[in-house]
Every structure is written in C-alpha cells, then in structure tokens.
N, C-alpha and C. Protein backbone atom coordinates (compact mmCIF):
# COMPACT_ATOMS: atom_id res chain seq x y z
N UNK A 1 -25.68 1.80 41.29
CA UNK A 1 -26.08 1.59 39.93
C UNK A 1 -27.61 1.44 39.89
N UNK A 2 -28.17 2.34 38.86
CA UNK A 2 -29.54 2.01 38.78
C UNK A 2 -30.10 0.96 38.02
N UNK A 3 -31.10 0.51 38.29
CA UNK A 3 -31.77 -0.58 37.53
C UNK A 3 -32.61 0.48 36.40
N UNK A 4 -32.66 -0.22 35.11
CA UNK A 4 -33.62 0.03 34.17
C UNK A 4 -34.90 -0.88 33.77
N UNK A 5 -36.24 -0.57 34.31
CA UNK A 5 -37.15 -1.41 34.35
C UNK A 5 -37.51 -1.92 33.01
N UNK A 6 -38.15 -3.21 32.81
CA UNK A 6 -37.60 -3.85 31.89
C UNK A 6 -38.55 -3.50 30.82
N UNK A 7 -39.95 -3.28 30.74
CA UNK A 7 -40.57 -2.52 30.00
C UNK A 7 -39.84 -1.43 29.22
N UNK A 8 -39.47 -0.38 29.50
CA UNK A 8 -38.63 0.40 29.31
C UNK A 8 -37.14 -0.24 28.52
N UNK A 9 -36.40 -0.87 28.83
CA UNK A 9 -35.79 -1.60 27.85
C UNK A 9 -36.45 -1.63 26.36
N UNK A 10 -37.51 -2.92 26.90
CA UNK A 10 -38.09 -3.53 25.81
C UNK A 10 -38.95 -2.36 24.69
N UNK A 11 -39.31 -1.22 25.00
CA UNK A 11 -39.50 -0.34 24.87
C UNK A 11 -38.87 0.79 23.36
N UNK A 12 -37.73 0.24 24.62
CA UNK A 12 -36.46 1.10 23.74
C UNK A 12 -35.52 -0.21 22.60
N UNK A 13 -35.91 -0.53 22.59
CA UNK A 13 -35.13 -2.01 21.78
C UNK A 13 -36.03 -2.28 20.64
N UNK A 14 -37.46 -2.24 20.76
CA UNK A 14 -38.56 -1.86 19.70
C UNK A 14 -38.17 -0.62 19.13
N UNK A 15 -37.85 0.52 19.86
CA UNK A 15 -37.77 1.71 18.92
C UNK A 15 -36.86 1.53 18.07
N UNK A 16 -35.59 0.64 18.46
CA UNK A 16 -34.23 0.86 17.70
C UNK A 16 -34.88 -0.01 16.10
N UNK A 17 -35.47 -1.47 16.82
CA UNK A 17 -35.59 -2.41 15.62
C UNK A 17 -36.47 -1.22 14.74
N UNK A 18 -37.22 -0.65 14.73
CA UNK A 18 -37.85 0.33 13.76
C UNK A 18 -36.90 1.34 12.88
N UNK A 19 -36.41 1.29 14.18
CA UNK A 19 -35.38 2.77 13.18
C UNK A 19 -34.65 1.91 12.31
N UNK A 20 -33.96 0.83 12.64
CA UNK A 20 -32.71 -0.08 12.12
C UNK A 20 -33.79 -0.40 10.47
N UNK A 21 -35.29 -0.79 10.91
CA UNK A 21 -35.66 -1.07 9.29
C UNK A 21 -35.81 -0.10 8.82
N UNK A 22 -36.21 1.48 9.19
CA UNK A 22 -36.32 2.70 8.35
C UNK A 22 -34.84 2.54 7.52
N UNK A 23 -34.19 2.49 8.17
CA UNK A 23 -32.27 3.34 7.89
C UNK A 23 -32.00 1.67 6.79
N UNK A 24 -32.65 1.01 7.07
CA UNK A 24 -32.32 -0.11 6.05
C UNK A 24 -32.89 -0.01 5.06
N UNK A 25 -34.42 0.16 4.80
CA UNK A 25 -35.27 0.55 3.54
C UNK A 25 -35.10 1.58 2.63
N UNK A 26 -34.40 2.74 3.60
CA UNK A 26 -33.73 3.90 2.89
C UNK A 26 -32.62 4.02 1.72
N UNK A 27 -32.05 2.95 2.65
CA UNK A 27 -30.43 2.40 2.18
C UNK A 27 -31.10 1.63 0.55
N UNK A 28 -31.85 0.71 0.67
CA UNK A 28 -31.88 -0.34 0.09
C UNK A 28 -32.56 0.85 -1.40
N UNK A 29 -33.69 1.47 -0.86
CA UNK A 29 -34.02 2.68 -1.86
C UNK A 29 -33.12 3.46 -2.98
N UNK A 30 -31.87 4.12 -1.82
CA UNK A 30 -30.77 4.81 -2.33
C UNK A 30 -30.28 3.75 -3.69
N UNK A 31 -29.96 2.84 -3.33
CA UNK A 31 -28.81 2.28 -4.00
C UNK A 31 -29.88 1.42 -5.30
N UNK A 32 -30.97 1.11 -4.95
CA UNK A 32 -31.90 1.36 -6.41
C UNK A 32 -32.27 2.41 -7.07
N UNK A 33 -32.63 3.70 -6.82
CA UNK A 33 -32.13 4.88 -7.17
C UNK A 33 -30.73 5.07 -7.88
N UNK A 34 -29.65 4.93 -7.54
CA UNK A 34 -28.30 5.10 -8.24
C UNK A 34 -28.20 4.45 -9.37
N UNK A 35 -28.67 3.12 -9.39
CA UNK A 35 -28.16 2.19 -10.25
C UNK A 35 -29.32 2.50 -11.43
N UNK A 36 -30.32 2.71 -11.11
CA UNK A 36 -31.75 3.80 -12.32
C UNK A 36 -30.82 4.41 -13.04
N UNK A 37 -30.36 5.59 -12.32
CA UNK A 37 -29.88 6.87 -12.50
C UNK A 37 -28.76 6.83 -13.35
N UNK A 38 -27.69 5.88 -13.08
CA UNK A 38 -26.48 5.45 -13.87
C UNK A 38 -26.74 5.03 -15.27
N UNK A 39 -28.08 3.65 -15.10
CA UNK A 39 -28.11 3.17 -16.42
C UNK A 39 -28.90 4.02 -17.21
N UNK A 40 -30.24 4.90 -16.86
CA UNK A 40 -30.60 6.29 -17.25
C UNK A 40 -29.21 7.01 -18.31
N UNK A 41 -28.24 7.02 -17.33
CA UNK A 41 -27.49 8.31 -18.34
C UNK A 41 -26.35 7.16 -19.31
N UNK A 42 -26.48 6.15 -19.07
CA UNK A 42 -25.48 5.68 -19.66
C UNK A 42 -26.37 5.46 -21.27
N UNK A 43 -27.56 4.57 -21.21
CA UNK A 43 -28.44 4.68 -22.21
C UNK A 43 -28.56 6.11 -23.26
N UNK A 44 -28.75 7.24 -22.57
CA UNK A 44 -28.73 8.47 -22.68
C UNK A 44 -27.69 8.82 -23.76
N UNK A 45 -26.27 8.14 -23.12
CA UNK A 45 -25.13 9.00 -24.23
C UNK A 45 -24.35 7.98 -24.98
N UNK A 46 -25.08 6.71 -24.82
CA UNK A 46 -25.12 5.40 -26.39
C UNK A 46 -26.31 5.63 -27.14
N UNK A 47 -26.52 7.28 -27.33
CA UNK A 47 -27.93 7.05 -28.20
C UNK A 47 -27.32 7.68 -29.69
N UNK A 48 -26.25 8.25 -29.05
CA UNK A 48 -25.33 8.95 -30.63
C UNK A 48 -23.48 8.16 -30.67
N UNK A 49 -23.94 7.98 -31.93
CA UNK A 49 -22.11 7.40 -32.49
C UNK A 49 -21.21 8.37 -32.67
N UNK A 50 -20.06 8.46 -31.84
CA UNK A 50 -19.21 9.14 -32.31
C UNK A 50 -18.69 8.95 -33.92
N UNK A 51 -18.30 9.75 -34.85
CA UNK A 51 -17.80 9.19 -36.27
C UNK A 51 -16.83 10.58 -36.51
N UNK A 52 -15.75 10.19 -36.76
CA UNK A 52 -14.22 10.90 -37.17
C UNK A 52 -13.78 10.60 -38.64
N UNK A 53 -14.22 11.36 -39.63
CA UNK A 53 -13.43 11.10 -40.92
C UNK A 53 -12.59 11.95 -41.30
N UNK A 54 -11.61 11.50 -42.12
CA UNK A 54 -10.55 12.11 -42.74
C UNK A 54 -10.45 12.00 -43.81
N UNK A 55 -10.05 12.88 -44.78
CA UNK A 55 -9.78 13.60 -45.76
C UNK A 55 -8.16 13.12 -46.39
N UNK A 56 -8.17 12.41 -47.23
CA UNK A 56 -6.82 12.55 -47.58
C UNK A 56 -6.55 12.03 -49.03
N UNK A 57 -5.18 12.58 -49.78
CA UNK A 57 -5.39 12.61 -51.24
C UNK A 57 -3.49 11.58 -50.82
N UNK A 58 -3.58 10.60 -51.79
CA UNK A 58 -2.06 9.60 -52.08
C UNK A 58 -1.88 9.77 -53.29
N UNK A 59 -1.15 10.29 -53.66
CA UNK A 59 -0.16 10.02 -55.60
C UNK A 59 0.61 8.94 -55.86
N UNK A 60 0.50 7.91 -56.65
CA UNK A 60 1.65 7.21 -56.42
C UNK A 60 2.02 7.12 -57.85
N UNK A 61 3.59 6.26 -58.64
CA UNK A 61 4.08 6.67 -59.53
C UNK A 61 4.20 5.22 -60.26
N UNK A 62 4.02 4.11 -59.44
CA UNK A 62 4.08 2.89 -60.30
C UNK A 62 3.54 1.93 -59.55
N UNK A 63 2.08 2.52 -58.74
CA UNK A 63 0.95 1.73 -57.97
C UNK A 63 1.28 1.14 -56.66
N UNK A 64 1.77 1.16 -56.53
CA UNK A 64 2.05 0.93 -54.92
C UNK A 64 1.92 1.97 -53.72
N UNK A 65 0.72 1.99 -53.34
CA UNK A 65 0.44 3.17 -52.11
C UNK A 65 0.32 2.78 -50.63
N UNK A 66 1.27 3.15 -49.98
CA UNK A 66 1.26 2.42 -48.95
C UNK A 66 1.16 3.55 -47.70
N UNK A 67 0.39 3.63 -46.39
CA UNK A 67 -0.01 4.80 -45.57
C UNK A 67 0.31 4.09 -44.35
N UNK A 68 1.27 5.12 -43.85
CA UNK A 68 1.75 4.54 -42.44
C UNK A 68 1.09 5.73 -40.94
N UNK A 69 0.59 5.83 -40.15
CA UNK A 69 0.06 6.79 -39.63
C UNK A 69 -1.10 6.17 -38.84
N UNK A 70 -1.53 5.32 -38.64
CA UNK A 70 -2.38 5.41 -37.47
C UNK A 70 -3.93 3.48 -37.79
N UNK A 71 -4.34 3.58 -37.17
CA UNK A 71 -5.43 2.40 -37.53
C UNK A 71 -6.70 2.94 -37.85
N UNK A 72 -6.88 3.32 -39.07
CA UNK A 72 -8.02 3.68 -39.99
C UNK A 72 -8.49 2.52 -40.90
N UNK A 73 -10.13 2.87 -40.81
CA UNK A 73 -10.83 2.16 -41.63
C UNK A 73 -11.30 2.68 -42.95
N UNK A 74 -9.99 2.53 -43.90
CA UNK A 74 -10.05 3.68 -45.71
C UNK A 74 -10.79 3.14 -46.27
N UNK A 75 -11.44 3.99 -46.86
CA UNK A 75 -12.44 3.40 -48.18
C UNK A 75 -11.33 4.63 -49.54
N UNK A 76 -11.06 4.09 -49.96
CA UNK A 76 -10.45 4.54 -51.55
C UNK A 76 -11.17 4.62 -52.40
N UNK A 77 -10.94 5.69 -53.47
CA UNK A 77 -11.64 5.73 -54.52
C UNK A 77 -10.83 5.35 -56.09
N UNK A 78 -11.33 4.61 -57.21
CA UNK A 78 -10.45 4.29 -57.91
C UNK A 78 -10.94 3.25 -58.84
N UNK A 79 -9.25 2.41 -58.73
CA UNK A 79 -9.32 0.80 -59.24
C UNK A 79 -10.27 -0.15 -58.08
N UNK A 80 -11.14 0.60 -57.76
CA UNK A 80 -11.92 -0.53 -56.46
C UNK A 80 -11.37 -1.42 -55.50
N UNK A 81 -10.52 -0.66 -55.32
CA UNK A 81 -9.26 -1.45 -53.73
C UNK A 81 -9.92 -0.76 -52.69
C-alpha cells in the first residue's frame, strides 16, 4: 500500500472545499433565480381578470322568478331586485 504524502492530501482537500463552495453558490443562485422567475410570471398573469357574462331573458306570470342552474352573480333589470 502506498502512502499519500500529506501535502498532497491537504492539497487535494483544499481543492474539494472550493469546489464544494462553487457547487453550493451555484445551487444557492439557481434556486433564487426560480423563485424570481415564478413570482415574475405569476405577477405577469394576475395583471388581467378573467370576466364571464351571460345573457339571459326570465318571463314570469304572477312575479315569482326563480333560476336554478349554477352560482351566478345577476344583476336584473326592472322592479330594482
């Protein structure tokens, strides 16, 4: 078995601690980068409201109109109901 002189170790154990903070600073970069980038596009597509209206005509014959079909926010036109 060979011996590895200890310079050489120490050497090589400095190179790693360098690399270990490159590959850490990188890391730490990336993942501030992503989280930019995310809130970037999320900001981005809360800049417009979706809005869905509908169209619809009720007859009724002795005032009572009642609409079964879904959770809408009606505005009526009329007796101001």
């Amino acid at each position: 078995m060979e011996q590895i002189p200890a310079i050489t170790h120490e050497a090589d154990m400095a190179r790693m601690e360098r690399a270990n903070k490159r590959q850490f600073i990188i890391t730490i970069i990336l993942i501030a980068a992503l989280l930019i980038s995310n809130t970037a596009w999320i900001i981005y597509e809360n800049q417009w409201v979706d809005e869905i209206s509908y169209e619809a005509e009720q007859e009724t014959e002795q005032g009572s109109n009642y609409f079964v079909g879904g959770d809408f926010n009606a505005k009526t036109e009329g007796d101001g109901y």
